[in-house]
Each structure stands twice: as structure tokens, then as C-alpha cells.
N, C-alpha and C. Protein backbone atom coordinates (compact mmCIF):
# COMPACT_ATOMS: atom_id res chain seq x y z
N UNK A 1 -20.17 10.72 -5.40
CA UNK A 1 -20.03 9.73 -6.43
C UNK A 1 -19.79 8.37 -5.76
N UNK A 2 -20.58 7.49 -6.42
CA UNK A 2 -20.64 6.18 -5.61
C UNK A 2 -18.94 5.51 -5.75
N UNK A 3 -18.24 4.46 -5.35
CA UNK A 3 -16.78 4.12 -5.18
C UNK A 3 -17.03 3.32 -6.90
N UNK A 4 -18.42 2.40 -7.32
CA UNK A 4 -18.39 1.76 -8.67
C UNK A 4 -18.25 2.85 -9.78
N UNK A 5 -18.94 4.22 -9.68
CA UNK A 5 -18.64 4.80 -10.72
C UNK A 5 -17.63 5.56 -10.43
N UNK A 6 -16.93 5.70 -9.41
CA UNK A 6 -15.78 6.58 -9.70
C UNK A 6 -14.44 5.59 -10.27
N UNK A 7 -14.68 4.11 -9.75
CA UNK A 7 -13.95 3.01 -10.65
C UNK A 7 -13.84 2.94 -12.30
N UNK A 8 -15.31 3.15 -12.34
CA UNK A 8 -15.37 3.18 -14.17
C UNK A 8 -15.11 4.55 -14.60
N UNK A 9 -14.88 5.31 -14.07
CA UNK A 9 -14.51 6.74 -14.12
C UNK A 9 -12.84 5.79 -14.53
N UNK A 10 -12.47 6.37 -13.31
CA UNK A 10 -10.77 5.66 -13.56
C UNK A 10 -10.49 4.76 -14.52
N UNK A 11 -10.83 3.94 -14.65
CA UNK A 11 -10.67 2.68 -16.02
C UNK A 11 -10.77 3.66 -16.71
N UNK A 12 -11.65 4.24 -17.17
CA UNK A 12 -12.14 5.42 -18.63
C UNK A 12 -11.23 5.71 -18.59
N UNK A 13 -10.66 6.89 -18.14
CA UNK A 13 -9.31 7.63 -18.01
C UNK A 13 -8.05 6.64 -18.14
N UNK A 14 -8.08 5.72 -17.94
CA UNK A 14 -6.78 4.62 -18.45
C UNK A 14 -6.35 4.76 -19.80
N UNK A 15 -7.90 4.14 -20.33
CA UNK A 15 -8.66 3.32 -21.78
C UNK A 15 -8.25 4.62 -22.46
N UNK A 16 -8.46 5.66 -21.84
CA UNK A 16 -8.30 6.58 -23.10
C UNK A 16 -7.04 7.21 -23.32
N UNK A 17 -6.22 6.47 -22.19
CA UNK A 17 -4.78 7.48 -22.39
C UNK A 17 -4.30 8.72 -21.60
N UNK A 18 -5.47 9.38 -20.81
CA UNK A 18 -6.12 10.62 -20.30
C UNK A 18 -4.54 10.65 -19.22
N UNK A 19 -3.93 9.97 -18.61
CA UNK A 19 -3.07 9.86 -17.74
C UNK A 19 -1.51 9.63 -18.25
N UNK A 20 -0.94 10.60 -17.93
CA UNK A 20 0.80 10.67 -18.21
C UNK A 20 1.69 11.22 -17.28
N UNK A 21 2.52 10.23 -16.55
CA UNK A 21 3.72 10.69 -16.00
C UNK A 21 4.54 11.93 -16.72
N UNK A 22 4.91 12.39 -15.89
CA UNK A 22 5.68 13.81 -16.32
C UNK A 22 6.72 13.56 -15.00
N UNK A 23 7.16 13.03 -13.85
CA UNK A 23 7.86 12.65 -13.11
C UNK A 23 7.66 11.78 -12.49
N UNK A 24 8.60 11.39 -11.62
CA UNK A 24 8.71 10.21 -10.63
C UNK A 24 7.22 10.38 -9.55
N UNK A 25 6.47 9.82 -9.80
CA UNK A 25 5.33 9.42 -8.73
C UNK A 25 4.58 11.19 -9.16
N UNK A 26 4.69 11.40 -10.24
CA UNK A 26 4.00 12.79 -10.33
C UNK A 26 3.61 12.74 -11.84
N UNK A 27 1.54 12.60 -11.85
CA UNK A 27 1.62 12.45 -13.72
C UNK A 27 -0.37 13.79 -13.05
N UNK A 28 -0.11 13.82 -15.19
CA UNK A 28 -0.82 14.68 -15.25
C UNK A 28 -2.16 14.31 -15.77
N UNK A 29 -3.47 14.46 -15.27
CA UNK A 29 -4.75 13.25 -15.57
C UNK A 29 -5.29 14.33 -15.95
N UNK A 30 -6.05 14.18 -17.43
CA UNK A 30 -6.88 15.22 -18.35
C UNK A 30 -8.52 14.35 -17.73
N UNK A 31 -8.92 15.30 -16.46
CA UNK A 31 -10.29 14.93 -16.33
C UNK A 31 -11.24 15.46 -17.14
N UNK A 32 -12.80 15.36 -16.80
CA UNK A 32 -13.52 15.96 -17.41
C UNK A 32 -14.16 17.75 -17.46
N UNK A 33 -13.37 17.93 -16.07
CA UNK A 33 -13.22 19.21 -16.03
C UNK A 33 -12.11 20.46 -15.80
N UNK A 34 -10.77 19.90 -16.37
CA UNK A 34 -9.56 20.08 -16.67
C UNK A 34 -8.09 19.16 -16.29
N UNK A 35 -7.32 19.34 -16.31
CA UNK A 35 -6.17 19.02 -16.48
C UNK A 35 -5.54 18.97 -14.57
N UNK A 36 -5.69 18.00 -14.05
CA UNK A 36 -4.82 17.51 -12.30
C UNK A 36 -3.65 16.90 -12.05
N UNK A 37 -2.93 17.39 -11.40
CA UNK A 37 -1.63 16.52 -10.62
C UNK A 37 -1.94 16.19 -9.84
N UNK A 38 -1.79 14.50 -10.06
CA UNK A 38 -1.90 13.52 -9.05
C UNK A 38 -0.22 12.80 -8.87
N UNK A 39 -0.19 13.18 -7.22
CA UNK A 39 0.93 12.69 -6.89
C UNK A 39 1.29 11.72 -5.99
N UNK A 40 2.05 10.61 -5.75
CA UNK A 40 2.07 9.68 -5.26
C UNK A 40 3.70 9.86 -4.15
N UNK A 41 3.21 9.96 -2.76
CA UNK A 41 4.24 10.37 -2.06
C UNK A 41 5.24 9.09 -1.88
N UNK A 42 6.60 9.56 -1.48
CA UNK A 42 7.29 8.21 -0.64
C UNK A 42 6.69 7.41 0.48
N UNK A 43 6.03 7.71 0.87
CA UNK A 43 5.11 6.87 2.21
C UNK A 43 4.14 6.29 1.83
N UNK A 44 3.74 6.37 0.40
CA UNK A 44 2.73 5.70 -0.42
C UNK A 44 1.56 6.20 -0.61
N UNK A 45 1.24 7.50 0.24
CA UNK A 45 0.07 7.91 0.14
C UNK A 45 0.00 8.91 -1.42
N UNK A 46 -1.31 8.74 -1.61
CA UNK A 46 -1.85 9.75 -2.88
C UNK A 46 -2.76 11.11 -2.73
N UNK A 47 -2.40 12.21 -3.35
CA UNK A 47 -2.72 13.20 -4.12
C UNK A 47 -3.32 13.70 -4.98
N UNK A 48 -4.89 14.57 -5.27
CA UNK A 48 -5.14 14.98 -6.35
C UNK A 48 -5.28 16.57 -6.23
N UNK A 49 -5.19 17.32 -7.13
CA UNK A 49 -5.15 18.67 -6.85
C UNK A 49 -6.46 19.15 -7.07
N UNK A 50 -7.53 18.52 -7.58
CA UNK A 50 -8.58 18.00 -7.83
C UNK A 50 -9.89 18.53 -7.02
N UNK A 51 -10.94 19.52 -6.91
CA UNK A 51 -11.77 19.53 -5.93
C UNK A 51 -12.29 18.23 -5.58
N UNK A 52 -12.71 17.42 -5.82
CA UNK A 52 -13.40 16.37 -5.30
C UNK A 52 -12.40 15.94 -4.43
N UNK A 53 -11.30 15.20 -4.77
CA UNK A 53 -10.44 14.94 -3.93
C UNK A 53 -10.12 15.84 -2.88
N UNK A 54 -9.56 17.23 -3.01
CA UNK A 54 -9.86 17.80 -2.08
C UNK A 54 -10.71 17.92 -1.02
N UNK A 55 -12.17 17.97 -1.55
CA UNK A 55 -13.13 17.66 -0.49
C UNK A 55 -13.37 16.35 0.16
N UNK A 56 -13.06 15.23 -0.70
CA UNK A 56 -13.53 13.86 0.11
C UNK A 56 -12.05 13.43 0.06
N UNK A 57 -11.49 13.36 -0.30
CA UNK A 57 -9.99 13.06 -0.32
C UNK A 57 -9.83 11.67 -1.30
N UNK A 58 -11.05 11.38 -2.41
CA UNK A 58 -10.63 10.23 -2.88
C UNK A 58 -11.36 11.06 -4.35
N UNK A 59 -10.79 10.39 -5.48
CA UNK A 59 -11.05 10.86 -7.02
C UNK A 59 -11.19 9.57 -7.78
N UNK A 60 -11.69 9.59 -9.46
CA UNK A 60 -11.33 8.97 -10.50
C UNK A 60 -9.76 9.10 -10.59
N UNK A 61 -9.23 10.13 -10.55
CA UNK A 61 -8.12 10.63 -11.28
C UNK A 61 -6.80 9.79 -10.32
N UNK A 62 -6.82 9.98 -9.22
CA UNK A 62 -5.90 9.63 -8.29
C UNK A 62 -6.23 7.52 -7.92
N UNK A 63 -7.16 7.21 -8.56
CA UNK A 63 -7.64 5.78 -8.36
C UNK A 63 -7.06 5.22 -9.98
N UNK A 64 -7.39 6.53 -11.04
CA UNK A 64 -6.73 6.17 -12.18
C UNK A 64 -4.96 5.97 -12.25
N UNK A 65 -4.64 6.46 -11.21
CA UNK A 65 -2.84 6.62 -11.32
C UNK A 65 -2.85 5.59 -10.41
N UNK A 66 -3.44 4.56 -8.97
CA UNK A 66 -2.75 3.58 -8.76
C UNK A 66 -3.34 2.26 -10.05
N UNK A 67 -4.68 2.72 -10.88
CA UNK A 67 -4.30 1.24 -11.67
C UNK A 67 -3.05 1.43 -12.74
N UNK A 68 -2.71 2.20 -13.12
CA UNK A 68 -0.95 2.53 -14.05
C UNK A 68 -0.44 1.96 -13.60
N UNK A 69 -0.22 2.15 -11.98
CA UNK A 69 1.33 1.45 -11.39
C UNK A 69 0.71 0.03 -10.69
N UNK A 70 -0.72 -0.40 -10.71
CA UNK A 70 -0.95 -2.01 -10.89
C UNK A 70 -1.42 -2.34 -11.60
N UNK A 71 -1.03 -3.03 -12.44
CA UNK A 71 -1.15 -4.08 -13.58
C UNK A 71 -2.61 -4.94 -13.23
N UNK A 72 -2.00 -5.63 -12.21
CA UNK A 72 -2.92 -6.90 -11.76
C UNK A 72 -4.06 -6.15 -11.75
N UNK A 73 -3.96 -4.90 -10.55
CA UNK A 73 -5.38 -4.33 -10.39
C UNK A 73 -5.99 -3.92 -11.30
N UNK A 74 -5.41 -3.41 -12.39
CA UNK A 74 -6.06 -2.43 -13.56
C UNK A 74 -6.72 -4.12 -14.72
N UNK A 75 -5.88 -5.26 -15.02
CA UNK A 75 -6.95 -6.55 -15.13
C UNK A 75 -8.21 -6.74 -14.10
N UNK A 76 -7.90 -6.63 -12.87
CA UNK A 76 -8.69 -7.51 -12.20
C UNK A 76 -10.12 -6.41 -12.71
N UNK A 77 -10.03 -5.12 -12.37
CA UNK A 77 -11.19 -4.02 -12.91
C UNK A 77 -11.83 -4.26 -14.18
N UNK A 78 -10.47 -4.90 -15.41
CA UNK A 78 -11.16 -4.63 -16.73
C UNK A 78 -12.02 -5.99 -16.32
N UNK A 79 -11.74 -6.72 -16.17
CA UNK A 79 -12.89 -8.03 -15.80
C UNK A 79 -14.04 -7.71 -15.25
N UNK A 80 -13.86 -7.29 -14.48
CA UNK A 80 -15.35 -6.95 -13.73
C UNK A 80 -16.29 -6.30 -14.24
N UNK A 81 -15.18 -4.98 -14.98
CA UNK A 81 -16.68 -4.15 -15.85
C UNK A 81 -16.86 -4.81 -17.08
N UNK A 82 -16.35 -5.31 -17.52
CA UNK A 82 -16.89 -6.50 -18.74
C UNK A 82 -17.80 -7.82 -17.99
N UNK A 83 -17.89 -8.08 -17.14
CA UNK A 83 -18.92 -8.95 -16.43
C UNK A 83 -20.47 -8.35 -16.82
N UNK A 84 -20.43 -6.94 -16.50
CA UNK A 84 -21.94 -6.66 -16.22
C UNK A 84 -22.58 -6.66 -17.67
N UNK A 85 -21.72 -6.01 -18.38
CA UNK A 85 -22.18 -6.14 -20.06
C UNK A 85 -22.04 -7.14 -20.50
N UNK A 86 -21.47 -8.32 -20.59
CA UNK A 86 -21.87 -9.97 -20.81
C UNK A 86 -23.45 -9.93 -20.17
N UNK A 87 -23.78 -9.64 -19.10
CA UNK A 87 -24.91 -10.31 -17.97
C UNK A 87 -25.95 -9.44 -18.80
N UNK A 88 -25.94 -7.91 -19.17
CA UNK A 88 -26.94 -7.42 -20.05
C UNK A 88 -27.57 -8.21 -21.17
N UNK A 89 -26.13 -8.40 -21.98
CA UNK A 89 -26.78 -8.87 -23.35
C UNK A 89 -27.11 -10.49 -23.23
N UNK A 90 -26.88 -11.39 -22.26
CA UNK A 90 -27.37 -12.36 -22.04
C UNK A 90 -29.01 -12.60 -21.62
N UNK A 91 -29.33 -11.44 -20.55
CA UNK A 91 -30.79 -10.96 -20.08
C UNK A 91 -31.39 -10.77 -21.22
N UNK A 92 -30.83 -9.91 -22.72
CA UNK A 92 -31.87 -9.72 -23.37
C UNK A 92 -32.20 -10.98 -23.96
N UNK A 93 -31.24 -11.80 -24.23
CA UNK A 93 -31.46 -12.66 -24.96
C UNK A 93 -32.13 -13.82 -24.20
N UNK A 94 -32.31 -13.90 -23.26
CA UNK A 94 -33.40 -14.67 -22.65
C UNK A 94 -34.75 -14.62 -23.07
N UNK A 95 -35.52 -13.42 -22.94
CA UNK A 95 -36.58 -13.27 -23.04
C UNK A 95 -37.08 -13.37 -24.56
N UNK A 96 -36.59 -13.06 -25.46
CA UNK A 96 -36.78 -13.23 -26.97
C UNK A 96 -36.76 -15.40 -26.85
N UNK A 97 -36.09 -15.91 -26.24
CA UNK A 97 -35.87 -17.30 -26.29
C UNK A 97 -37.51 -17.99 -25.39
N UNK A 98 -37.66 -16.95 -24.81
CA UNK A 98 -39.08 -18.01 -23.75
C UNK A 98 -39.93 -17.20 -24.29
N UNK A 99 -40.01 -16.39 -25.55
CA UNK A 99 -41.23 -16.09 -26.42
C UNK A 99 -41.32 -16.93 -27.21
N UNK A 100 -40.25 -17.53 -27.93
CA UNK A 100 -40.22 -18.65 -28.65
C UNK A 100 -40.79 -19.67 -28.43
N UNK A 101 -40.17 -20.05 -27.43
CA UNK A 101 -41.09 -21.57 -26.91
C UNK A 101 -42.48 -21.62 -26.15
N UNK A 102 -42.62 -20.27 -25.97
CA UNK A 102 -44.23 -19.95 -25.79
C UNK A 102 -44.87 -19.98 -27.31
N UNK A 103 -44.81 -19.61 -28.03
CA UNK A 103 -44.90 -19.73 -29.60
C UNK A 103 -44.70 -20.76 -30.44
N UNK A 104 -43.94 -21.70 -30.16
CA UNK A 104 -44.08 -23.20 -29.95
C UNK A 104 -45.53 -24.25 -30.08
């Protein structure tokens, strides 16, 4: 999974609530193919119980639990993926506008 969609992966899982602490640096993320503890150690490093994570050592789920505990970061993301969908519906609306003035 590319690092952009496993981002909008994580945002998703925010947006929807999918993520809940149940202890200190220990919450429970309802993925799309069950229910993971992602845990966040004293040394700062992170945890998913997660095959993917397991195998590559990075997830949606465990990227979804550091935007919870950053604010800033979890804005700076919603911005960005609202960038590309502004830039869509602007593209369409270009081309309907230089039919016009070809029609002109």
C-alpha cells in the first residue's frame, strides 16, 4: 500500500470514529478486516497487532492513533486531502468554460 493511501486510510478511520482508547497509550482501531491493538510504547515507538504491520511494520491503523494524539498533524492531513478534491472539481469546470468561449 502506497504511504498516500494508507494516509487516507488513517484519516478515514479518524472521520469515522473507528479508533478508541481503552488505556494509557493502548486503543482499539475497528479496521476493515477486524478489530487491532495499537499500542504506543514509553520510548515512543508504535504497535499494531495487525498483519500488515506485522509484515512491513507500518499500518492505517497505527498512523491513525498518532493523528489522535496530534492535533496539528491530523489538520495539517485534513488539508491536504481536501486540496485534491478542490483541484478535481475546478479541472472539470474548466473545460465546460473553454467550450463556451469556443461557442462564442
Amino acid at each position: 500500500m502506497s504511504l498516500e493511501r494508507m494516509i487516507e486510510k488513517a484519516y478515514d478511520l479518524v472521520q469515522k470514529k473507528r479508533v478508541e482508547q481503552v488505556g494509557e497509550g493502548v486503543y482499539n482501531v475497528v479496521g476493515d478486516h477486524g478489530t487491532y491493538i495499537v499500542a504506543r510504547k514509553i520510548d515512543g515507538t508504535i504497535s499494531c497487532t495487525c498483519p500488515g504491520f506485522i509484515k512491513r511494520g507500518r499500518c492505517s491503523h497505527s498512523l491513525a492513533v498518532l493523528l489522535i494524539q496530534n492535533p496539528k498533524l491530523l489538520k495539517s492531513i485534513e488539508r491536504q486531502i481536501s486540496k485534491p478534491q478542490q483541484s478535481r472539481r475546478s479541472r472539470r469546470r474548466q473545460p465546460k468554460t473553454r467550450q463556451r468561449q469556443l461557442n462564442v
